[in-house]
PDB file of N, CA and C in Angstrom:
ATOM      1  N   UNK A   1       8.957  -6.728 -10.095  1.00  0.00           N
ATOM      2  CA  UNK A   1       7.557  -6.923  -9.795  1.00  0.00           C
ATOM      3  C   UNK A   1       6.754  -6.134 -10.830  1.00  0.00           C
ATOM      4  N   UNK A   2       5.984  -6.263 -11.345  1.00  0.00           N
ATOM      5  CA  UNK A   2       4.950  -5.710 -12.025  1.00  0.00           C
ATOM      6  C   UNK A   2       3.625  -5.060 -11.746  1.00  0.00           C
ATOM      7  N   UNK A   3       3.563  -4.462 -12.325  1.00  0.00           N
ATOM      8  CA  UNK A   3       2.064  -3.593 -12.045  1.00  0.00           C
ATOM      9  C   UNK A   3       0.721  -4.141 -11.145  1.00  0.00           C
ATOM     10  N   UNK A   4       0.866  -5.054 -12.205  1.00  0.00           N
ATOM     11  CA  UNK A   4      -0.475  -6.363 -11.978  1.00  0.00           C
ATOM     12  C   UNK A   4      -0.672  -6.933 -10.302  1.00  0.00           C
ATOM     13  N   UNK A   5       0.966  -7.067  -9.870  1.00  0.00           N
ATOM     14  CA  UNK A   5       0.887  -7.935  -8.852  1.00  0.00           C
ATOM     15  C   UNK A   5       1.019  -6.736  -7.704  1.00  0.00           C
ATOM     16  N   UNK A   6       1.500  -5.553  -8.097  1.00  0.00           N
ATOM     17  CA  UNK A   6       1.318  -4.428  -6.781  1.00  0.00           C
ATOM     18  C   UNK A   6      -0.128  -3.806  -6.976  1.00  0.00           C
ATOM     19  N   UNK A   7      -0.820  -3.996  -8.367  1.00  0.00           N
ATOM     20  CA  UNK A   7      -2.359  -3.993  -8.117  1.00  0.00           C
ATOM     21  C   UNK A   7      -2.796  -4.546  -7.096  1.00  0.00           C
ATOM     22  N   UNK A   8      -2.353  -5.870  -7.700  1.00  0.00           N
ATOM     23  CA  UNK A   8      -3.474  -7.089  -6.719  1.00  0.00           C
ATOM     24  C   UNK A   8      -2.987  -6.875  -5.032  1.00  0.00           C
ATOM     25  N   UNK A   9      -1.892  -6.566  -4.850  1.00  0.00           N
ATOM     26  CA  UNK A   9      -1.197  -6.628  -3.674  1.00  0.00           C
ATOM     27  C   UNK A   9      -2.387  -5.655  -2.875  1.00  0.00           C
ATOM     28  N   UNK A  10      -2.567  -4.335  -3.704  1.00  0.00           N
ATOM     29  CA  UNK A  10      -2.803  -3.021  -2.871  1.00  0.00           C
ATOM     30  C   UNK A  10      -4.759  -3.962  -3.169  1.00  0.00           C
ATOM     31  N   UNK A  11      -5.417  -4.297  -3.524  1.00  0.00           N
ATOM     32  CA  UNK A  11      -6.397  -4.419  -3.795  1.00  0.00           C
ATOM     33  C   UNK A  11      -6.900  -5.946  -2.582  1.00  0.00           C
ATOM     34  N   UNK A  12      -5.708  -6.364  -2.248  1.00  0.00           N
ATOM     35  CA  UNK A  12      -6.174  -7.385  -0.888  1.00  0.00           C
ATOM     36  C   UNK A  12      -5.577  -6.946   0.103  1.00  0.00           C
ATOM     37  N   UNK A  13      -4.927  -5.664   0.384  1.00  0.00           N
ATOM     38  CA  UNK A  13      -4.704  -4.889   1.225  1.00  0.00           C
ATOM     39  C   UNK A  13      -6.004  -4.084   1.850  1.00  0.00           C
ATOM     40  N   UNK A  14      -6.576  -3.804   1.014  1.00  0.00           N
ATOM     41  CA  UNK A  14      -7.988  -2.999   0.798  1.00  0.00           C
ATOM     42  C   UNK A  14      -8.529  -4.054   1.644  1.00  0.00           C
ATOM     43  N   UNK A  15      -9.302  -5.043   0.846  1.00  0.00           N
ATOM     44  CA  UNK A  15     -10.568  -6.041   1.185  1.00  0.00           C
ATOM     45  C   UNK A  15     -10.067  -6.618   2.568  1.00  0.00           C
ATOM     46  N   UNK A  16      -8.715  -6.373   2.767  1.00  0.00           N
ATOM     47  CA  UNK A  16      -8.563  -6.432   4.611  1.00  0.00           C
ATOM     48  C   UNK A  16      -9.165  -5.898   5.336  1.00  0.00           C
ATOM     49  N   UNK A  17      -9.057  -4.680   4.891  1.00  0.00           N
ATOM     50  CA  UNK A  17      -9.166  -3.129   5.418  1.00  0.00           C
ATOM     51  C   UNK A  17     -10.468  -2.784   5.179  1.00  0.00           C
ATOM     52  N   UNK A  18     -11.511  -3.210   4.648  1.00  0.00           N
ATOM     53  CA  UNK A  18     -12.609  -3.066   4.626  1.00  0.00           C
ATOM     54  C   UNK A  18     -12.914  -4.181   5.545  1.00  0.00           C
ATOM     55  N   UNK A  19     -12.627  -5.124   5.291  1.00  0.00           N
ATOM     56  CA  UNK A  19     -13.166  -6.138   6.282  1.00  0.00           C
ATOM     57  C   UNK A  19     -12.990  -6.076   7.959  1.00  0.00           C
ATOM     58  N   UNK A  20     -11.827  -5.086   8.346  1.00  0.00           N
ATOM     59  CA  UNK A  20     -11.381  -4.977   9.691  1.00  0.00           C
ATOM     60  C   UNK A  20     -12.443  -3.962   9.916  1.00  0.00           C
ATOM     61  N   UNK A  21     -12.906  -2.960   8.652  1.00  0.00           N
ATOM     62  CA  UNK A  21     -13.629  -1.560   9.275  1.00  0.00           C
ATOM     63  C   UNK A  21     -14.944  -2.095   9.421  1.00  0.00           C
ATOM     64  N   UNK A  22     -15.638  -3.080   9.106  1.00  0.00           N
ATOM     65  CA  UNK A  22     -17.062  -3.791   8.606  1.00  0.00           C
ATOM     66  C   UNK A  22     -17.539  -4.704  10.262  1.00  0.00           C
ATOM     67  N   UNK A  23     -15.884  -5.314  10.211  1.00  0.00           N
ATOM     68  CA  UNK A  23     -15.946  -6.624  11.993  1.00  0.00           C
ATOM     69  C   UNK A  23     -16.039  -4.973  12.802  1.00  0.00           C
ATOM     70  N   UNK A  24     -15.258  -4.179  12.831  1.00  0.00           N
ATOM     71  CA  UNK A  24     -15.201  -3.007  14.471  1.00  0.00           C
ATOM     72  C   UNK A  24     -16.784  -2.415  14.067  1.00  0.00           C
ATOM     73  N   UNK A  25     -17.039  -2.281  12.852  1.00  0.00           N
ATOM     74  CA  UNK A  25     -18.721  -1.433  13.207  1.00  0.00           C
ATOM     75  C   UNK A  25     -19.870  -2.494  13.659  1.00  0.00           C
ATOM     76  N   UNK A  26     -19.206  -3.889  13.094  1.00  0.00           N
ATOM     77  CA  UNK A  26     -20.578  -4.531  13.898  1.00  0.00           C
ATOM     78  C   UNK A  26     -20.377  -4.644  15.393  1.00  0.00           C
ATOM     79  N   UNK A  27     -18.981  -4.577  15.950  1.00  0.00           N
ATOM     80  CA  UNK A  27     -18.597  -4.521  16.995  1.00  0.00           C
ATOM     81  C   UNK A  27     -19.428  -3.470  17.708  1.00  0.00           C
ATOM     82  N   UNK A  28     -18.864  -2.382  17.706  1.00  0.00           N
ATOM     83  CA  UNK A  28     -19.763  -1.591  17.959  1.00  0.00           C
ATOM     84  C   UNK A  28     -21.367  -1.348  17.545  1.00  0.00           C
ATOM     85  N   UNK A  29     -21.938  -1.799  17.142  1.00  0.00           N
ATOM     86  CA  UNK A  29     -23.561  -1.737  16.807  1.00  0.00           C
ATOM     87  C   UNK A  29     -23.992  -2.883  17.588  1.00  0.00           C
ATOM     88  N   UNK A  30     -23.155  -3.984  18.247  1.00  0.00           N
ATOM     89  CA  UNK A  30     -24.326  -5.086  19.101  1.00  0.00           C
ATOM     90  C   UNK A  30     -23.459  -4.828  20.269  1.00  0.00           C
ATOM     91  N   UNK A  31     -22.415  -4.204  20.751  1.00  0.00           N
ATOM     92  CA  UNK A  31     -21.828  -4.040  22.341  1.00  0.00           C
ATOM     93  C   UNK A  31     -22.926  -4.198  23.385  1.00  0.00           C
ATOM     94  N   UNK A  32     -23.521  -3.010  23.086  1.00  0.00           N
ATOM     95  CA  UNK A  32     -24.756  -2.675  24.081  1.00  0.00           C
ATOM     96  C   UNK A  32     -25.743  -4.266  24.135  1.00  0.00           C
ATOM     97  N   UNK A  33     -25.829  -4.461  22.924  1.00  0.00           N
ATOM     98  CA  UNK A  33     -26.578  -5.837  22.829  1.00  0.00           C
ATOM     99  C   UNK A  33     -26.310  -7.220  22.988  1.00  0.00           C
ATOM    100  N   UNK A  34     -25.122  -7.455  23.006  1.00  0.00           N
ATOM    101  CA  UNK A  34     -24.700  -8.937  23.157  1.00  0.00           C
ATOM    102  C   UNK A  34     -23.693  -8.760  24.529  1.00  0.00           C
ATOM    103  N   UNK A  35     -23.961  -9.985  24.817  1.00  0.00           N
ATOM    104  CA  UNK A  35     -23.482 -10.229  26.002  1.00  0.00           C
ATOM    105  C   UNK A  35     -22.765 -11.714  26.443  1.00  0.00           C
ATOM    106  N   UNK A  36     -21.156 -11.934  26.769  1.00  0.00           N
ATOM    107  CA  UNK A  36     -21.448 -13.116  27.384  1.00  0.00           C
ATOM    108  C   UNK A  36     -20.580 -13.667  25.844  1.00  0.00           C
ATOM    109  N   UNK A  37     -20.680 -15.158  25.314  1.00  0.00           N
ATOM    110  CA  UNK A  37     -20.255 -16.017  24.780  1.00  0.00           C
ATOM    111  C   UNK A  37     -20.505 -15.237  23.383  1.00  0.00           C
ATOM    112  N   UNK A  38     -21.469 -14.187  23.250  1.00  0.00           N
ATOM    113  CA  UNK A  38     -21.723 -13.909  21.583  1.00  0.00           C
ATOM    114  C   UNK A  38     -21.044 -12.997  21.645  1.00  0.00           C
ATOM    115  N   UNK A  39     -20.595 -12.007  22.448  1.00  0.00           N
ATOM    116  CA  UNK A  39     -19.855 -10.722  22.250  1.00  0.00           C
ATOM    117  C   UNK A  39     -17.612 -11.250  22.292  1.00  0.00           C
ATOM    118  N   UNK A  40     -17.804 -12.298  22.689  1.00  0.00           N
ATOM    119  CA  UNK A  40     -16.444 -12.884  22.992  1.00  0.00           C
ATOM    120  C   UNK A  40     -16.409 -13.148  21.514  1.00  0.00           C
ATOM    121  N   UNK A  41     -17.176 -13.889  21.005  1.00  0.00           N
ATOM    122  CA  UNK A  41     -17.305 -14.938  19.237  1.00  0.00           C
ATOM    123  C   UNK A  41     -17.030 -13.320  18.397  1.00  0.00           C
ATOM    124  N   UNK A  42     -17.501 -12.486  18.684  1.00  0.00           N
ATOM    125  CA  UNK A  42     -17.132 -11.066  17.711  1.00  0.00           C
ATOM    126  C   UNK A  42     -16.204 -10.702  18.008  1.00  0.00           C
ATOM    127  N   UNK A  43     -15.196 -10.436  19.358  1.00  0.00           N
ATOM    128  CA  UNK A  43     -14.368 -10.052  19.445  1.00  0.00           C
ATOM    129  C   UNK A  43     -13.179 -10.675  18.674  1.00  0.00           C
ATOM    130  N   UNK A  44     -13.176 -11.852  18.926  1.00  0.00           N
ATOM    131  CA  UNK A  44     -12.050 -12.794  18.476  1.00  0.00           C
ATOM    132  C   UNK A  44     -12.290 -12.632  17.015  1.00  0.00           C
ATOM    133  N   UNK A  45     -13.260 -12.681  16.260  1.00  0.00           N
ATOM    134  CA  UNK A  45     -13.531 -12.303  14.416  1.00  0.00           C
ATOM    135  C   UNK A  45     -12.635 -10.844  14.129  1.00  0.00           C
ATOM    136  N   UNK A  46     -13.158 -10.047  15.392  1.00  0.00           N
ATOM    137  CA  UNK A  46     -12.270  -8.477  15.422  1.00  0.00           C
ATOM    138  C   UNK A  46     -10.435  -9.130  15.216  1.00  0.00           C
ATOM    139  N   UNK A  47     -10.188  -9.382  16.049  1.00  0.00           N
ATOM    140  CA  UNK A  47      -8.823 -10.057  16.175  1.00  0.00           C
ATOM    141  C   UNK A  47      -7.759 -11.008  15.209  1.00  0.00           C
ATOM    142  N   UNK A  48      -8.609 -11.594  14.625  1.00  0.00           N
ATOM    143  CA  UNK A  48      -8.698 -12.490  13.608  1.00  0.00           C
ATOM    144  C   UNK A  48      -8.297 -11.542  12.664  1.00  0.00           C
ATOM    145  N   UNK A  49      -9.318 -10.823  12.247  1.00  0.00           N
ATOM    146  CA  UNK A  49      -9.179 -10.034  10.969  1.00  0.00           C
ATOM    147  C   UNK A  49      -8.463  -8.844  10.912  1.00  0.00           C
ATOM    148  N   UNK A  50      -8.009  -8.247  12.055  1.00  0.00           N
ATOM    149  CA  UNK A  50      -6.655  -6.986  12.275  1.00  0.00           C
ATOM    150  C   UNK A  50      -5.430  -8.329  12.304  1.00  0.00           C
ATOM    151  N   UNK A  51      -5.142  -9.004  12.664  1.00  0.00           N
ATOM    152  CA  UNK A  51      -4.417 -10.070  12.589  1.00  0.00           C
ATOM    153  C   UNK A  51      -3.908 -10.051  10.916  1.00  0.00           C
ATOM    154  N   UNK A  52      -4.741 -10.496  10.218  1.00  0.00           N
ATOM    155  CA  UNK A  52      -4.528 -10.910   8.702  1.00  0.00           C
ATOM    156  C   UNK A  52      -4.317  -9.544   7.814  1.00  0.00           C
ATOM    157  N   UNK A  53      -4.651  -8.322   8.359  1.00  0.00           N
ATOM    158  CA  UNK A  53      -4.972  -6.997   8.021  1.00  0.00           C
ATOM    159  C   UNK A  53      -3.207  -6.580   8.365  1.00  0.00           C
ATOM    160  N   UNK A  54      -2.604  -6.876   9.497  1.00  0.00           N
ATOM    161  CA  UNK A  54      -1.535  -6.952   9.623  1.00  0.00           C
ATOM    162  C   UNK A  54      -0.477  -7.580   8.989  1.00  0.00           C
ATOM    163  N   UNK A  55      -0.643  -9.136   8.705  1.00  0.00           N
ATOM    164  CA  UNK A  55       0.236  -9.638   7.924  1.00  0.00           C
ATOM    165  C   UNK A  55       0.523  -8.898   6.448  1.00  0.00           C
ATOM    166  N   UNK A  56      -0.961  -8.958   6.169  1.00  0.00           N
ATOM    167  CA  UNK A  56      -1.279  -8.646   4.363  1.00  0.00           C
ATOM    168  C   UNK A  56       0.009  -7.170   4.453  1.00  0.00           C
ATOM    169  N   UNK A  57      -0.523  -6.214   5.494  1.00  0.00           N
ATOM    170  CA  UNK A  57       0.424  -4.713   5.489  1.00  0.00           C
ATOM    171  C   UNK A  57       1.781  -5.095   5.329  1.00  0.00           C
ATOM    172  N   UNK A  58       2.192  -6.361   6.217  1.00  0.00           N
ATOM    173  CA  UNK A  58       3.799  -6.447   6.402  1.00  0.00           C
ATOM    174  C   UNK A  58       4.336  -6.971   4.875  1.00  0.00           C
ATOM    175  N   UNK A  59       3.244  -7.816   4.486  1.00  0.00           N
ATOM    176  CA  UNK A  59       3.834  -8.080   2.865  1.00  0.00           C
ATOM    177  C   UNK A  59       3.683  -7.259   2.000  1.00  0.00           C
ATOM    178  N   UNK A  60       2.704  -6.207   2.023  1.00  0.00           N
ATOM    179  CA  UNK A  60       2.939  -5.348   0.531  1.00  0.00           C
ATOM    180  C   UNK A  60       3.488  -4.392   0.843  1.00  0.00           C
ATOM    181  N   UNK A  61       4.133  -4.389   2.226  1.00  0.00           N
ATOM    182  CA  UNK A  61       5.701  -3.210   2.688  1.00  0.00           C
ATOM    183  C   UNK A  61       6.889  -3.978   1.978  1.00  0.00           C
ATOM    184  N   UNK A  62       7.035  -5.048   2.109  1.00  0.00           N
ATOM    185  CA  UNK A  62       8.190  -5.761   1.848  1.00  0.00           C
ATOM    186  C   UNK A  62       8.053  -5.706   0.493  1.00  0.00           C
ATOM    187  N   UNK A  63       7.073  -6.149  -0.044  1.00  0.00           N
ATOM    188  CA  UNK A  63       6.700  -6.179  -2.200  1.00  0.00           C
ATOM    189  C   UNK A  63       7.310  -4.777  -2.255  1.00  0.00           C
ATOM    190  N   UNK A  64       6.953  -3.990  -1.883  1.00  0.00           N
ATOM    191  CA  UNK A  64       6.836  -2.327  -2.267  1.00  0.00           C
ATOM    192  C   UNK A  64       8.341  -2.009  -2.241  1.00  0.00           C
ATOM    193  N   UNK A  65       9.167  -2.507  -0.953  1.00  0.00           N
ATOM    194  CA  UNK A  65      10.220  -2.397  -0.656  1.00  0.00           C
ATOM    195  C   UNK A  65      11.711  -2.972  -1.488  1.00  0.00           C
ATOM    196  N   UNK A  66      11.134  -4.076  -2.025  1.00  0.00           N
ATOM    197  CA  UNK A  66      11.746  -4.652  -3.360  1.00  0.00           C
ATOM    198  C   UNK A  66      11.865  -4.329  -4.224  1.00  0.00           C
ATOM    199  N   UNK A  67      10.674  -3.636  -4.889  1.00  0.00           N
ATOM    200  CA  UNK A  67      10.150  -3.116  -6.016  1.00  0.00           C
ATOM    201  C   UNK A  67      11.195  -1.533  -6.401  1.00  0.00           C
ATOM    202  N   UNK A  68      10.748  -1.109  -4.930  1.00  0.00           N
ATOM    203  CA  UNK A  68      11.660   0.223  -5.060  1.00  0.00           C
ATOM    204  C   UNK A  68      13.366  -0.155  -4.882  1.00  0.00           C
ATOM    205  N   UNK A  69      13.749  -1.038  -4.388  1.00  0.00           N
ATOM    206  CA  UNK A  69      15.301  -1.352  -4.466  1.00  0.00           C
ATOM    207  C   UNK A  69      15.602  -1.779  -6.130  1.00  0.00           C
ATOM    208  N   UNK A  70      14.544  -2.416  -6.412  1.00  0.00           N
ATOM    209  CA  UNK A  70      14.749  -2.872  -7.846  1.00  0.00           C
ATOM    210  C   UNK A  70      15.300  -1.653  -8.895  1.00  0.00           C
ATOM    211  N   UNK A  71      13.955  -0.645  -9.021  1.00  0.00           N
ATOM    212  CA  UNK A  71      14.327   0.679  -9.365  1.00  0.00           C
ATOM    213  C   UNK A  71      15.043   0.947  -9.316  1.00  0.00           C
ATOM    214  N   UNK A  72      15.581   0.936  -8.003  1.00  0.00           N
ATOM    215  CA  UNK A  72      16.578   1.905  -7.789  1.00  0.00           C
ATOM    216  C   UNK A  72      18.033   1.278  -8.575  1.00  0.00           C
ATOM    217  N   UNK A  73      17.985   0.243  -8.842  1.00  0.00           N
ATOM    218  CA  UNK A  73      19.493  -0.659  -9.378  1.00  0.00           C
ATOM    219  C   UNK A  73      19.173  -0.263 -10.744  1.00  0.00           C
ATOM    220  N   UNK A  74      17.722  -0.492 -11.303  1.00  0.00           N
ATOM    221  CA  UNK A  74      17.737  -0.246 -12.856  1.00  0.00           C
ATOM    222  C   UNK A  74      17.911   1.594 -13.217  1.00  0.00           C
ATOM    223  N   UNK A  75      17.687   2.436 -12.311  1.00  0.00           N
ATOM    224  CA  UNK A  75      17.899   3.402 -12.633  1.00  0.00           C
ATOM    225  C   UNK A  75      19.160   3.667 -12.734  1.00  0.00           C
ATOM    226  N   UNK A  76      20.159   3.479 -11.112  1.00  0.00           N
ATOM    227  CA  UNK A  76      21.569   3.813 -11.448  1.00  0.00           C
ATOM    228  C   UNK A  76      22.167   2.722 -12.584  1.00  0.00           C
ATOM    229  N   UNK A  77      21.542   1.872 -12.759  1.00  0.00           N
ATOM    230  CA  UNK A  77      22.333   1.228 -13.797  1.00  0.00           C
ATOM    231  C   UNK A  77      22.031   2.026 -15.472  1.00  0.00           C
ATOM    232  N   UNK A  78      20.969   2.638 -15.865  1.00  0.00           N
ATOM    233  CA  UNK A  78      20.435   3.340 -16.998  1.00  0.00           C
ATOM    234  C   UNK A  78      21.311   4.434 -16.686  1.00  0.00           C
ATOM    235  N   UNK A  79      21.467   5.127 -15.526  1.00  0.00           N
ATOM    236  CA  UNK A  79      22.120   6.637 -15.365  1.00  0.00           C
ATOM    237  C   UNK A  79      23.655   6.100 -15.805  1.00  0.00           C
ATOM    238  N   UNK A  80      24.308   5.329 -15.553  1.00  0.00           N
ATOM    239  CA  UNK A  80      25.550   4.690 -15.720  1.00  0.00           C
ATOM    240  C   UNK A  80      25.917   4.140 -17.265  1.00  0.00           C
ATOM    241  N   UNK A  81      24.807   3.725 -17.740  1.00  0.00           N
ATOM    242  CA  UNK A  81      25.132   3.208 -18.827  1.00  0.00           C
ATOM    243  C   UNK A  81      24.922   4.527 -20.033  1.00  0.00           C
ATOM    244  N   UNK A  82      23.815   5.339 -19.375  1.00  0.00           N
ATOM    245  CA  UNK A  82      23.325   6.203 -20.005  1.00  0.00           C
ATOM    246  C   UNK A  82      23.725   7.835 -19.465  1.00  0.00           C
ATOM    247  N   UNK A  83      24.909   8.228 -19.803  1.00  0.00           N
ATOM    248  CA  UNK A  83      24.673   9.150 -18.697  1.00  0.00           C
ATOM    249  C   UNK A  83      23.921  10.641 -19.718  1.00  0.00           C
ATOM    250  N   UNK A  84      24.477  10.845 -20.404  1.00  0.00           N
ATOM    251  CA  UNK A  84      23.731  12.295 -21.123  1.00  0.00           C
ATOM    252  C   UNK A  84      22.245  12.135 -21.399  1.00  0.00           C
ATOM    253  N   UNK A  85      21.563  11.083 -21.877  1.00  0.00           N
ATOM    254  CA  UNK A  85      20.453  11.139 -22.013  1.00  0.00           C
ATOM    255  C   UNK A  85      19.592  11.185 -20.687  1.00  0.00           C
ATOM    256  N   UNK A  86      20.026  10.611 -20.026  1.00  0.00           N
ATOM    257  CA  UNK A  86      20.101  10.488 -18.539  1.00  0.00           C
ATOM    258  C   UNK A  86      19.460  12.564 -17.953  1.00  0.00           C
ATOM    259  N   UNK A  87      20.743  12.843 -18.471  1.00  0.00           N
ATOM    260  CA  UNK A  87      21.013  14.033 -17.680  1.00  0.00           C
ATOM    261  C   UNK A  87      19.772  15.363 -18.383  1.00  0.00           C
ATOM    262  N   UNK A  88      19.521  14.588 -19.925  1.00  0.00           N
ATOM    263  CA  UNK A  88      18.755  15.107 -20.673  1.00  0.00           C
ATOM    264  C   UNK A  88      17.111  15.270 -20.592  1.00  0.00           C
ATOM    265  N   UNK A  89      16.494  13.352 -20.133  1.00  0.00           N
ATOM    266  CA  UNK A  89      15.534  13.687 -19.173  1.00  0.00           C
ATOM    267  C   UNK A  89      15.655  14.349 -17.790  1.00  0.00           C
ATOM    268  N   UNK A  90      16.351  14.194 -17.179  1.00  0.00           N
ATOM    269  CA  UNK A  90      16.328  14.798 -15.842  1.00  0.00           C
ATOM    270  C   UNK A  90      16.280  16.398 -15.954  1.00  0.00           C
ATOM    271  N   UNK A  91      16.913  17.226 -16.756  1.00  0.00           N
ATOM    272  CA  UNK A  91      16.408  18.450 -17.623  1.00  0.00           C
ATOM    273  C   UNK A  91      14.975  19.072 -18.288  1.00  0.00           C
ATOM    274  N   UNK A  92      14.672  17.876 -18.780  1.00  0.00           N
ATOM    275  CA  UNK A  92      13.159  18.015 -19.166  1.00  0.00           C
ATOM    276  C   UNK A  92      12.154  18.052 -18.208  1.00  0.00           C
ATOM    277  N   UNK A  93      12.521  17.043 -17.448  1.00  0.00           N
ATOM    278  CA  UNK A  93      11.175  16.636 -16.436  1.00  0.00           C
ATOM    279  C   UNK A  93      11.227  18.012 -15.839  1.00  0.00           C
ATOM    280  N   UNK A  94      12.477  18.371 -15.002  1.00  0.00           N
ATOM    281  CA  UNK A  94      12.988  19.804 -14.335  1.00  0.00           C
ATOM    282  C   UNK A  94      12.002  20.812 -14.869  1.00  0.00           C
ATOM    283  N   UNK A  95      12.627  20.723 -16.589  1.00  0.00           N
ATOM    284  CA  UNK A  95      11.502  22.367 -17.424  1.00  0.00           C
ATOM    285  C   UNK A  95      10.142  21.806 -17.246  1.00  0.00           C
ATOM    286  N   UNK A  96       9.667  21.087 -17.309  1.00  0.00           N
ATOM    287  CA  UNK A  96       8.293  21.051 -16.798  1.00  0.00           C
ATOM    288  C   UNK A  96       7.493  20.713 -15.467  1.00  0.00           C
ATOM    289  N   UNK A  97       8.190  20.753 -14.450  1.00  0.00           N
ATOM    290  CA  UNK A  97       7.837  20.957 -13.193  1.00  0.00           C
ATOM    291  C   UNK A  97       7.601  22.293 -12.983  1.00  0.00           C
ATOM    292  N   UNK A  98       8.497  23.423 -13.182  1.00  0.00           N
ATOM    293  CA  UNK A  98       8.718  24.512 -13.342  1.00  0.00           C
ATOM    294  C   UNK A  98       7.762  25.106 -14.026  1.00  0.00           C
ATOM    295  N   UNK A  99       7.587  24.530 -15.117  1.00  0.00           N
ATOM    296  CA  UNK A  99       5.946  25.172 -15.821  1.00  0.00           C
ATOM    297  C   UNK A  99       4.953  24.994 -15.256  1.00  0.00           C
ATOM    298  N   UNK A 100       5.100  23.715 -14.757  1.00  0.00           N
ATOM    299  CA  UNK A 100       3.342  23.248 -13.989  1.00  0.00           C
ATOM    300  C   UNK A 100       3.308  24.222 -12.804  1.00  0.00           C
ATOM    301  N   UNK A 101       4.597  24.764 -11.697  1.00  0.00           N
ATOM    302  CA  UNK A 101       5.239  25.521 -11.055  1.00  0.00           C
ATOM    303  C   UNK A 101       4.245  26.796 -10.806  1.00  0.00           C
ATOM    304  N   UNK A 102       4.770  27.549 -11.940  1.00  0.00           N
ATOM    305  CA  UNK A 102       4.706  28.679 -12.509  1.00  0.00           C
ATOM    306  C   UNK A 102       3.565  29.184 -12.817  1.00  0.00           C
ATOM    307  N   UNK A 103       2.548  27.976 -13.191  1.00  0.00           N
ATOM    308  CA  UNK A 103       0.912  28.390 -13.394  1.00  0.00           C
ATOM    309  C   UNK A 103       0.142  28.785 -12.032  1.00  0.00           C
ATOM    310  N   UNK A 104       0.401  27.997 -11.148  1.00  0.00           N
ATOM    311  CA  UNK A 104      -0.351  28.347  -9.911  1.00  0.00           C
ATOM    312  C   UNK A 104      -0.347  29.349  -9.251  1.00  0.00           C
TER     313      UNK A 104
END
């Protein structure tokens, strides 16, 4: 998977998620005020849109979930094919954790 598409993934994850937080505040701002057949028509928009807010979550768990199995095959496969250089970043990154570490 690529960048682009766990962009876009996390970026209509969002416009769910704004849209679920946008339906519950109008929810709440006409309660007191609507009554009857218009407060039912908002609820169900509420429902609707945690609905799709849900799906969208279950797919960019599963994208995400791929993505990281993917990794994970191209890494042990680089550590395998590669093992000293391998062992050489994993050394480096180490000395500079430790520095960033060490400042605070």
């Amino acid at each position: 998977m690529t960048r682009d598409t766990l962009n876009t993934a996390q970026d209509v994850l969002s416009t769910d998620f704004q849209t679920l937080i946008r339906d519950t505040e109008k929810l709440l701002e006409h309660t007191a005020s609507l009554a009857g057949e218009q407060a039912d028509e908002l609820r169900e928009q509420i429902k609707e849109s945690l609905a799709k807010a849900r799906v969208s979550l279950k797919q960019t768990e599963a994208q995400l979930r791929e993505q990281g199995a993917a990794a994970l095959v191209a890494a042990e496969d680089y550590v395998q094919a590669n093992p000293l250089p391998a062992i050489g970043i994993a050394a480096g990154v180490g000395f500079l954790v430790g520095l960033l570490a060490t400042r605070r």
